[in-house]
PDB file of N, CA and C in Angstrom:
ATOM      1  N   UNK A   1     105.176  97.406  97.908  1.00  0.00           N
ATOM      2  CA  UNK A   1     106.215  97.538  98.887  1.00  0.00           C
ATOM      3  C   UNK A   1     107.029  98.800  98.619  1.00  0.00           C
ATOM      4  N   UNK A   2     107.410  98.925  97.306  1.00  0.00           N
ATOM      5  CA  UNK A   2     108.185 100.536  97.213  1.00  0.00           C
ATOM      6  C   UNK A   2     107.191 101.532  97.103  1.00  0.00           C
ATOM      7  N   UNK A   3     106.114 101.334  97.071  1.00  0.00           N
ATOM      8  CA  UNK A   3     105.530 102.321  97.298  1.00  0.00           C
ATOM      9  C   UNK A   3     105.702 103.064  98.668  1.00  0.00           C
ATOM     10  N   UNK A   4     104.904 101.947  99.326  1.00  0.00           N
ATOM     11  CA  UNK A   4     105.245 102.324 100.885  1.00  0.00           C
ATOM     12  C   UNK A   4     106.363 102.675 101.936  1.00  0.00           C
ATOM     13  N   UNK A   5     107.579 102.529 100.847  1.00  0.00           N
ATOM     14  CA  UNK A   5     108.894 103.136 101.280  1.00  0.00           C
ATOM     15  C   UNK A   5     108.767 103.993 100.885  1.00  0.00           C
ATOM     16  N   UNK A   6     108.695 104.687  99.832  1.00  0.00           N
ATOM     17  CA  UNK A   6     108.585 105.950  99.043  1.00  0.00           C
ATOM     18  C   UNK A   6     107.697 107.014 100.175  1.00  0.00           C
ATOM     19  N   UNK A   7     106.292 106.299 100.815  1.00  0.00           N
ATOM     20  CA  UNK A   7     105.797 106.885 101.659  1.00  0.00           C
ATOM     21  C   UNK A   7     106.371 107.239 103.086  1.00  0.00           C
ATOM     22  N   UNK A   8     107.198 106.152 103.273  1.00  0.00           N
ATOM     23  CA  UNK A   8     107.992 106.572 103.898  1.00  0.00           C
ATOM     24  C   UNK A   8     107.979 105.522 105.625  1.00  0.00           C
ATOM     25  N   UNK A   9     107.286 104.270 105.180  1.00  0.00           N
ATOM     26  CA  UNK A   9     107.118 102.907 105.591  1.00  0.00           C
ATOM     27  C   UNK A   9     108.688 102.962 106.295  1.00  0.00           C
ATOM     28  N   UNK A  10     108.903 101.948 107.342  1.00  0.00           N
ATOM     29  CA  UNK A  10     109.650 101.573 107.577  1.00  0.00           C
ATOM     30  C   UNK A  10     109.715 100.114 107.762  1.00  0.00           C
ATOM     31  N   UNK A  11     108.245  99.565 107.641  1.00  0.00           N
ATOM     32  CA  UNK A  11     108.013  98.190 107.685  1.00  0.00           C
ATOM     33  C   UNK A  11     106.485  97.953 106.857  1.00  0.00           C
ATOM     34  N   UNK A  12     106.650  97.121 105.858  1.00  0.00           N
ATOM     35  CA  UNK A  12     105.653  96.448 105.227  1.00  0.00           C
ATOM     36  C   UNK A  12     104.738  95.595 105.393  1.00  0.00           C
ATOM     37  N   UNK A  13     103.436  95.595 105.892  1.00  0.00           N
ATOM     38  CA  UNK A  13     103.090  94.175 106.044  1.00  0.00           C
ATOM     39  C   UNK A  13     102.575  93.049 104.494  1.00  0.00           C
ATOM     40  N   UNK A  14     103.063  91.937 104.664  1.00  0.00           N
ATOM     41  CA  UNK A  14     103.217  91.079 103.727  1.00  0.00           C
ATOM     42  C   UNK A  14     102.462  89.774 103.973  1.00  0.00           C
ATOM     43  N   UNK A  15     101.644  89.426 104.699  1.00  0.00           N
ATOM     44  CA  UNK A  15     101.333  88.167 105.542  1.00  0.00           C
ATOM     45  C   UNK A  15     100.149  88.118 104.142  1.00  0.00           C
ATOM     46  N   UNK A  16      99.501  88.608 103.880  1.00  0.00           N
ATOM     47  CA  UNK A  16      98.667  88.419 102.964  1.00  0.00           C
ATOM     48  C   UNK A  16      99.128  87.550 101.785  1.00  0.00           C
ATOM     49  N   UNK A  17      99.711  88.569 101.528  1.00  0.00           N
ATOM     50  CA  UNK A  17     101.074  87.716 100.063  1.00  0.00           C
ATOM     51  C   UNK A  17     101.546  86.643 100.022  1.00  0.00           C
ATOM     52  N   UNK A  18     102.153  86.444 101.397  1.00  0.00           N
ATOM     53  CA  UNK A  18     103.372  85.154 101.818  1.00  0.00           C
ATOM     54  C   UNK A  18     102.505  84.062 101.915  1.00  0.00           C
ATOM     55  N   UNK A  19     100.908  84.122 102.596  1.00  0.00           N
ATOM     56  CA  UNK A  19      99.989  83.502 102.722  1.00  0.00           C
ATOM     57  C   UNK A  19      99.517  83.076 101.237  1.00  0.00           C
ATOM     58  N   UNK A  20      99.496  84.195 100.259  1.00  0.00           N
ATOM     59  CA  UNK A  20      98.512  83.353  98.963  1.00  0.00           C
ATOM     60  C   UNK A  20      99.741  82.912  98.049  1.00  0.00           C
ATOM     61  N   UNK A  21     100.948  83.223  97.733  1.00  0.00           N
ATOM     62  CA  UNK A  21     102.306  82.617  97.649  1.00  0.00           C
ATOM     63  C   UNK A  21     102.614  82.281  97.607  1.00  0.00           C
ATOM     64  N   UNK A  22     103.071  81.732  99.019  1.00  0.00           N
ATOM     65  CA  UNK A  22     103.715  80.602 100.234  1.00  0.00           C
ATOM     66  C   UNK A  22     105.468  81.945 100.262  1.00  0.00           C
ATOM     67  N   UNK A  23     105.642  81.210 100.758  1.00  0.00           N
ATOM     68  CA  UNK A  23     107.196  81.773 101.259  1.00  0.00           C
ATOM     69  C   UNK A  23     108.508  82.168 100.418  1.00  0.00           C
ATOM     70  N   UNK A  24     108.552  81.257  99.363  1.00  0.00           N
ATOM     71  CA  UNK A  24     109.439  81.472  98.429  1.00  0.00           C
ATOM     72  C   UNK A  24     109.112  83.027  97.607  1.00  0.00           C
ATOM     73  N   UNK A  25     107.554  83.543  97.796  1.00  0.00           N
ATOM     74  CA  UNK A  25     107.365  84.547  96.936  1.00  0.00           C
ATOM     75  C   UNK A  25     108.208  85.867  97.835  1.00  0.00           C
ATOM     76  N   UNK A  26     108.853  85.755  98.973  1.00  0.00           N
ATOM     77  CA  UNK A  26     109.605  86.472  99.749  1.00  0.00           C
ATOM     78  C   UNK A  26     110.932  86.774  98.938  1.00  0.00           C
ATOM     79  N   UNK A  27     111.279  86.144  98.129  1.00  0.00           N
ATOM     80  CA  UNK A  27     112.268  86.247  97.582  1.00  0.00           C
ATOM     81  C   UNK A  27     112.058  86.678  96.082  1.00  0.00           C
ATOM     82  N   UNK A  28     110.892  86.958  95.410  1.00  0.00           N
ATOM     83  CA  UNK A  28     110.586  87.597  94.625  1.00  0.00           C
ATOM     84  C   UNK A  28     110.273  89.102  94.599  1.00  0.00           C
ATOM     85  N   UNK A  29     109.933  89.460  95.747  1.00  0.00           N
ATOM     86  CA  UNK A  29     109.916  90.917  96.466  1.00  0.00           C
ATOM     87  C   UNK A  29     111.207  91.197  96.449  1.00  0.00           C
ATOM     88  N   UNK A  30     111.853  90.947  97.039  1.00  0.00           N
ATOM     89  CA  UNK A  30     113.099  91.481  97.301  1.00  0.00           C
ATOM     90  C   UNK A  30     114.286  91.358  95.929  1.00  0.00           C
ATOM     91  N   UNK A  31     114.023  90.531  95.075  1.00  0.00           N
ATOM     92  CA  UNK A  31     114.188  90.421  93.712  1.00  0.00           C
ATOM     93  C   UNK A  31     114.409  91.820  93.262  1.00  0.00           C
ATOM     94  N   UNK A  32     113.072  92.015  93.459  1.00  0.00           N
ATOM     95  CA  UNK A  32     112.280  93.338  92.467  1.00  0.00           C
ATOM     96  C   UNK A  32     112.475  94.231  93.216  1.00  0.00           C
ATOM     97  N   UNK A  33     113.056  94.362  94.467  1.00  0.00           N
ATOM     98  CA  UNK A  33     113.112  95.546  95.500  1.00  0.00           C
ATOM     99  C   UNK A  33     114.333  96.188  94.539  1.00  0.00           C
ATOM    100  N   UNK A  34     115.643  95.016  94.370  1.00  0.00           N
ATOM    101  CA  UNK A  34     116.935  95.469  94.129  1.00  0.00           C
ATOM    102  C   UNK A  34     117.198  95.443  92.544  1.00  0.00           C
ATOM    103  N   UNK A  35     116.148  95.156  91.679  1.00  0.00           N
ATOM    104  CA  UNK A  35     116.066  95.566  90.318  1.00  0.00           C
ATOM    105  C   UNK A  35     115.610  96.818  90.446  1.00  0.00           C
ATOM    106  N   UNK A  36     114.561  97.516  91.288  1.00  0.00           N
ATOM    107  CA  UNK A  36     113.945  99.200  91.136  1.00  0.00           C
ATOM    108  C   UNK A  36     115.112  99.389  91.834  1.00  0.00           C
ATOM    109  N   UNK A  37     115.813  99.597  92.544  1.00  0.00           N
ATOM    110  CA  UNK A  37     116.700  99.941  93.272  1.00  0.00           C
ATOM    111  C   UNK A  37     118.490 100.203  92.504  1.00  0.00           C
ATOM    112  N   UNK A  38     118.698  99.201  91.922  1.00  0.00           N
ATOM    113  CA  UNK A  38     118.989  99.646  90.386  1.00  0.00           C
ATOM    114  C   UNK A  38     119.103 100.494  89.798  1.00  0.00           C
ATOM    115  N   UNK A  39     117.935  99.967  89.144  1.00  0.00           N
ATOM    116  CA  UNK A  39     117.427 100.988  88.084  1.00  0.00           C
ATOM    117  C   UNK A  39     117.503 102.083  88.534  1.00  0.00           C
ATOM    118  N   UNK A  40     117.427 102.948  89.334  1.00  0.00           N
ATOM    119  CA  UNK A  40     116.967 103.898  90.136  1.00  0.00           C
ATOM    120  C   UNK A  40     118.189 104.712  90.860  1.00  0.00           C
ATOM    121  N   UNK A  41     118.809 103.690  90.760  1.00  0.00           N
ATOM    122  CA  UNK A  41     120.351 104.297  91.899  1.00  0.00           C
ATOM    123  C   UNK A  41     120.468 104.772  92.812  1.00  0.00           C
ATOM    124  N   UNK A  42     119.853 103.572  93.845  1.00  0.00           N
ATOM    125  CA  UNK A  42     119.908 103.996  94.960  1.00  0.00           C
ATOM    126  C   UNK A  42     120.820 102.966  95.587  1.00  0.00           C
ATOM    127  N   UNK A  43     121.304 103.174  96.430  1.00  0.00           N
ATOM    128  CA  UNK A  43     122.169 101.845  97.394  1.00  0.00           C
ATOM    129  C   UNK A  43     121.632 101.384  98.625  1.00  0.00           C
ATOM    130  N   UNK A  44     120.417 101.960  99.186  1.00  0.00           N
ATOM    131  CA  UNK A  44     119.924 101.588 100.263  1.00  0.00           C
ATOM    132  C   UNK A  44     118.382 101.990 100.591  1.00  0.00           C
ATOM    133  N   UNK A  45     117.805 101.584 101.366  1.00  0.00           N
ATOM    134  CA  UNK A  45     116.669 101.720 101.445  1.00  0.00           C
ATOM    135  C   UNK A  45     116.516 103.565 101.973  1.00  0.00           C
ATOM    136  N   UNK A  46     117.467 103.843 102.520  1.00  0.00           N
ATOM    137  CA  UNK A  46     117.044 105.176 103.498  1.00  0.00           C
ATOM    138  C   UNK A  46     117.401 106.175 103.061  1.00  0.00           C
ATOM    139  N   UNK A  47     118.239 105.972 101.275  1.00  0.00           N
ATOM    140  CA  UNK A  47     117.973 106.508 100.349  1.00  0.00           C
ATOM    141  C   UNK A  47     117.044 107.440  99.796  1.00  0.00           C
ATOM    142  N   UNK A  48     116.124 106.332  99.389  1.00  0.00           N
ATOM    143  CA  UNK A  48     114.882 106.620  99.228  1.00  0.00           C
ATOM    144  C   UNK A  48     113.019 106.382  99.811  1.00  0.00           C
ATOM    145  N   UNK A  49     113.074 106.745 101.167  1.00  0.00           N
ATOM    146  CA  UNK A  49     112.482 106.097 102.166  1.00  0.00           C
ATOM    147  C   UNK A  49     111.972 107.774 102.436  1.00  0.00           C
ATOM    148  N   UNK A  50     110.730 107.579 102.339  1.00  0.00           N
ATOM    149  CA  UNK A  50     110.107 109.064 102.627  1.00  0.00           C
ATOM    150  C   UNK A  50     110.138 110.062 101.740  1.00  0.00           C
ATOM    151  N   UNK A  51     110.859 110.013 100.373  1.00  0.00           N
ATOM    152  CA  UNK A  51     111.025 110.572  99.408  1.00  0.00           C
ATOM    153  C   UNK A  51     109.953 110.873  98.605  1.00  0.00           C
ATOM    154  N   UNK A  52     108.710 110.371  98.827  1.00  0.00           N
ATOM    155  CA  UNK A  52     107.184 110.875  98.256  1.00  0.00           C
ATOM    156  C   UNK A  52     106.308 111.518  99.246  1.00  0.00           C
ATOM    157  N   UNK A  53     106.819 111.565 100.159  1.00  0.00           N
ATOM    158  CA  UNK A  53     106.131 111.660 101.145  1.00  0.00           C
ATOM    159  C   UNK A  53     105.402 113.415 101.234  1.00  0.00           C
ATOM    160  N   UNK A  54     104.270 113.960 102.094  1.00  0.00           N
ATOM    161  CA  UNK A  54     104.135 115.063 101.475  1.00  0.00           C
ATOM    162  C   UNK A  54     104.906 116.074 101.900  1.00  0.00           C
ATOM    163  N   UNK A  55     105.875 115.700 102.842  1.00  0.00           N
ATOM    164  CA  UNK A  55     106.937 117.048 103.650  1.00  0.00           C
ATOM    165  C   UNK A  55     108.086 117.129 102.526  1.00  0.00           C
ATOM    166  N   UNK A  56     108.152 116.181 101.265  1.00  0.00           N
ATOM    167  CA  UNK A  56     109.186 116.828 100.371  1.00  0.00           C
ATOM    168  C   UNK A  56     108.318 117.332  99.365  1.00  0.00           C
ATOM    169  N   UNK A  57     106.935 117.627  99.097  1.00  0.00           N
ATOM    170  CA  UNK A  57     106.206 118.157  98.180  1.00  0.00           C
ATOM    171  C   UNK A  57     106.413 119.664  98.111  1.00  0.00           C
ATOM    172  N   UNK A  58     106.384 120.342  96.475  1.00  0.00           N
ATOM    173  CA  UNK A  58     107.116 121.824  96.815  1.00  0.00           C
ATOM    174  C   UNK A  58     105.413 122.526  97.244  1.00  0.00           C
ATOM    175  N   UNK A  59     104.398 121.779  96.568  1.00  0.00           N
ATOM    176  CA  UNK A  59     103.246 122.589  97.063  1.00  0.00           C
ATOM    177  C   UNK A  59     101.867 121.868  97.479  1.00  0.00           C
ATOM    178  N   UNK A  60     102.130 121.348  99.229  1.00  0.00           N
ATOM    179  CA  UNK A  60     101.286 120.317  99.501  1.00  0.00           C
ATOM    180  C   UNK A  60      99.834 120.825  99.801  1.00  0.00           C
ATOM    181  N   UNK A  61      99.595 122.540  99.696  1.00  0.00           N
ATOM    182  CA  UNK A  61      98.495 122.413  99.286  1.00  0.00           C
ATOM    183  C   UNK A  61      97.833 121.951  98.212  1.00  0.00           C
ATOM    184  N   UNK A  62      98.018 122.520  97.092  1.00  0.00           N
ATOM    185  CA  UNK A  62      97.983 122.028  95.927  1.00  0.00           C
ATOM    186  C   UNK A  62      97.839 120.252  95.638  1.00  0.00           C
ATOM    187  N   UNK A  63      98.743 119.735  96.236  1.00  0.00           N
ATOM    188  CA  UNK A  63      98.636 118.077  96.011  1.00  0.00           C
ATOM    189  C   UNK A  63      97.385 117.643  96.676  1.00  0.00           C
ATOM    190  N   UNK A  64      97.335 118.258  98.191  1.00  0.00           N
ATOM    191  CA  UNK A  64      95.989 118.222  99.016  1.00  0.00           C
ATOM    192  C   UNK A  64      94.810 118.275  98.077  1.00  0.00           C
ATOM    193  N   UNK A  65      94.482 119.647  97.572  1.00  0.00           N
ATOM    194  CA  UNK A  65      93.200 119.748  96.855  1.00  0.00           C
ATOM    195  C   UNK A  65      93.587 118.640  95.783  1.00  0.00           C
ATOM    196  N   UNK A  66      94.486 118.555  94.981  1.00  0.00           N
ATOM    197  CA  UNK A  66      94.222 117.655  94.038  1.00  0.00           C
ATOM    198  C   UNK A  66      93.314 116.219  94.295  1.00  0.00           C
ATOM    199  N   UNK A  67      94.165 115.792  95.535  1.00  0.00           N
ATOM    200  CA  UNK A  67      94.069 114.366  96.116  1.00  0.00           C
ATOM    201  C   UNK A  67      92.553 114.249  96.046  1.00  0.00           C
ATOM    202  N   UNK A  68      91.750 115.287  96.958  1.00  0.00           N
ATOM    203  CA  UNK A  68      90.554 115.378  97.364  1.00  0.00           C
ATOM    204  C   UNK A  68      89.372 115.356  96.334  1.00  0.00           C
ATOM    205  N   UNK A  69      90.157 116.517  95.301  1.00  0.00           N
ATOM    206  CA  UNK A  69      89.061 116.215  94.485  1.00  0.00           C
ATOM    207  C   UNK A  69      89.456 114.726  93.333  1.00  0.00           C
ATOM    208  N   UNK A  70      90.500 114.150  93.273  1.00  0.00           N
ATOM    209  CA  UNK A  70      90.094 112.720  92.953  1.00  0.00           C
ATOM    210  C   UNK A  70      89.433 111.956  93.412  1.00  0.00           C
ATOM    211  N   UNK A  71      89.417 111.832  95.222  1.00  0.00           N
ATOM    212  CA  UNK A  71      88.540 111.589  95.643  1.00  0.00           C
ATOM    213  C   UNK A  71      87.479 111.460  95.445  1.00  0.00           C
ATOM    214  N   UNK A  72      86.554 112.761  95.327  1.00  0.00           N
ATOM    215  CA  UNK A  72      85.138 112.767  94.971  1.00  0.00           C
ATOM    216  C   UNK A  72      85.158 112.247  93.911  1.00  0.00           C
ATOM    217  N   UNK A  73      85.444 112.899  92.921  1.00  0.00           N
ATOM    218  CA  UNK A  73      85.917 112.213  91.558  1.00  0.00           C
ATOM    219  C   UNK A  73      85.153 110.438  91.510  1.00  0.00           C
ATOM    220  N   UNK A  74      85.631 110.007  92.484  1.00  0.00           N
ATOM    221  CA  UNK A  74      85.834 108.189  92.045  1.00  0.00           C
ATOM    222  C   UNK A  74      84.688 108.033  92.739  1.00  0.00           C
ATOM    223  N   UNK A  75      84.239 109.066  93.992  1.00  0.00           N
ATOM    224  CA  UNK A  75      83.308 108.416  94.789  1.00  0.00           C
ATOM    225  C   UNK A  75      81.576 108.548  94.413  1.00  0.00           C
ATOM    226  N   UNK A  76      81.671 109.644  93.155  1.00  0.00           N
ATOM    227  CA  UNK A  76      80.280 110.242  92.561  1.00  0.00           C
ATOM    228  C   UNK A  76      80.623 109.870  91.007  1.00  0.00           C
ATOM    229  N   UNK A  77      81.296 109.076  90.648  1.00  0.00           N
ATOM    230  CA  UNK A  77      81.416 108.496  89.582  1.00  0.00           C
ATOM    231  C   UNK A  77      80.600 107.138  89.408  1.00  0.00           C
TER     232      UNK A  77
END
């Protein structure tokens, strides 16, 4: 889930989770949302919401080729 804020998510899907879970694990997410959140010092989600994303990268070519060749990497491994 913080990942996908970090990416810059504005909504998570969770049905998977809540499904193998049940419902109460809804409140374990959000637990852990506001312990990283914390830790981290942020006060709100929009904070840090898009903050990995690659338009704040200083050199998204560079991350590009990286990405890619992990890619192959895993896929001829």
């Amino acid at each position: 889930m913080i990942k996908a804020i970090l990416a810059g998510a504005s909504g998570v899907q969770l049905v998977s989770a809540l499904l193998k879970y049940g419902p109460r694990f809804l409140s374990t997410l959000t637990d852990g949302l506001r312990k990283w959140m914390n830790e981290n010092h942020y006060r709100d989600l929009a904070g840090f919401r898009g903050s990995m994303n690659l338009e704040h990268c200083p050199d998204a070519a560079a991350f590009e080729r990286g990405s890619y060749q992990r890619n192959l990497q895993k896929r001829w491994v």
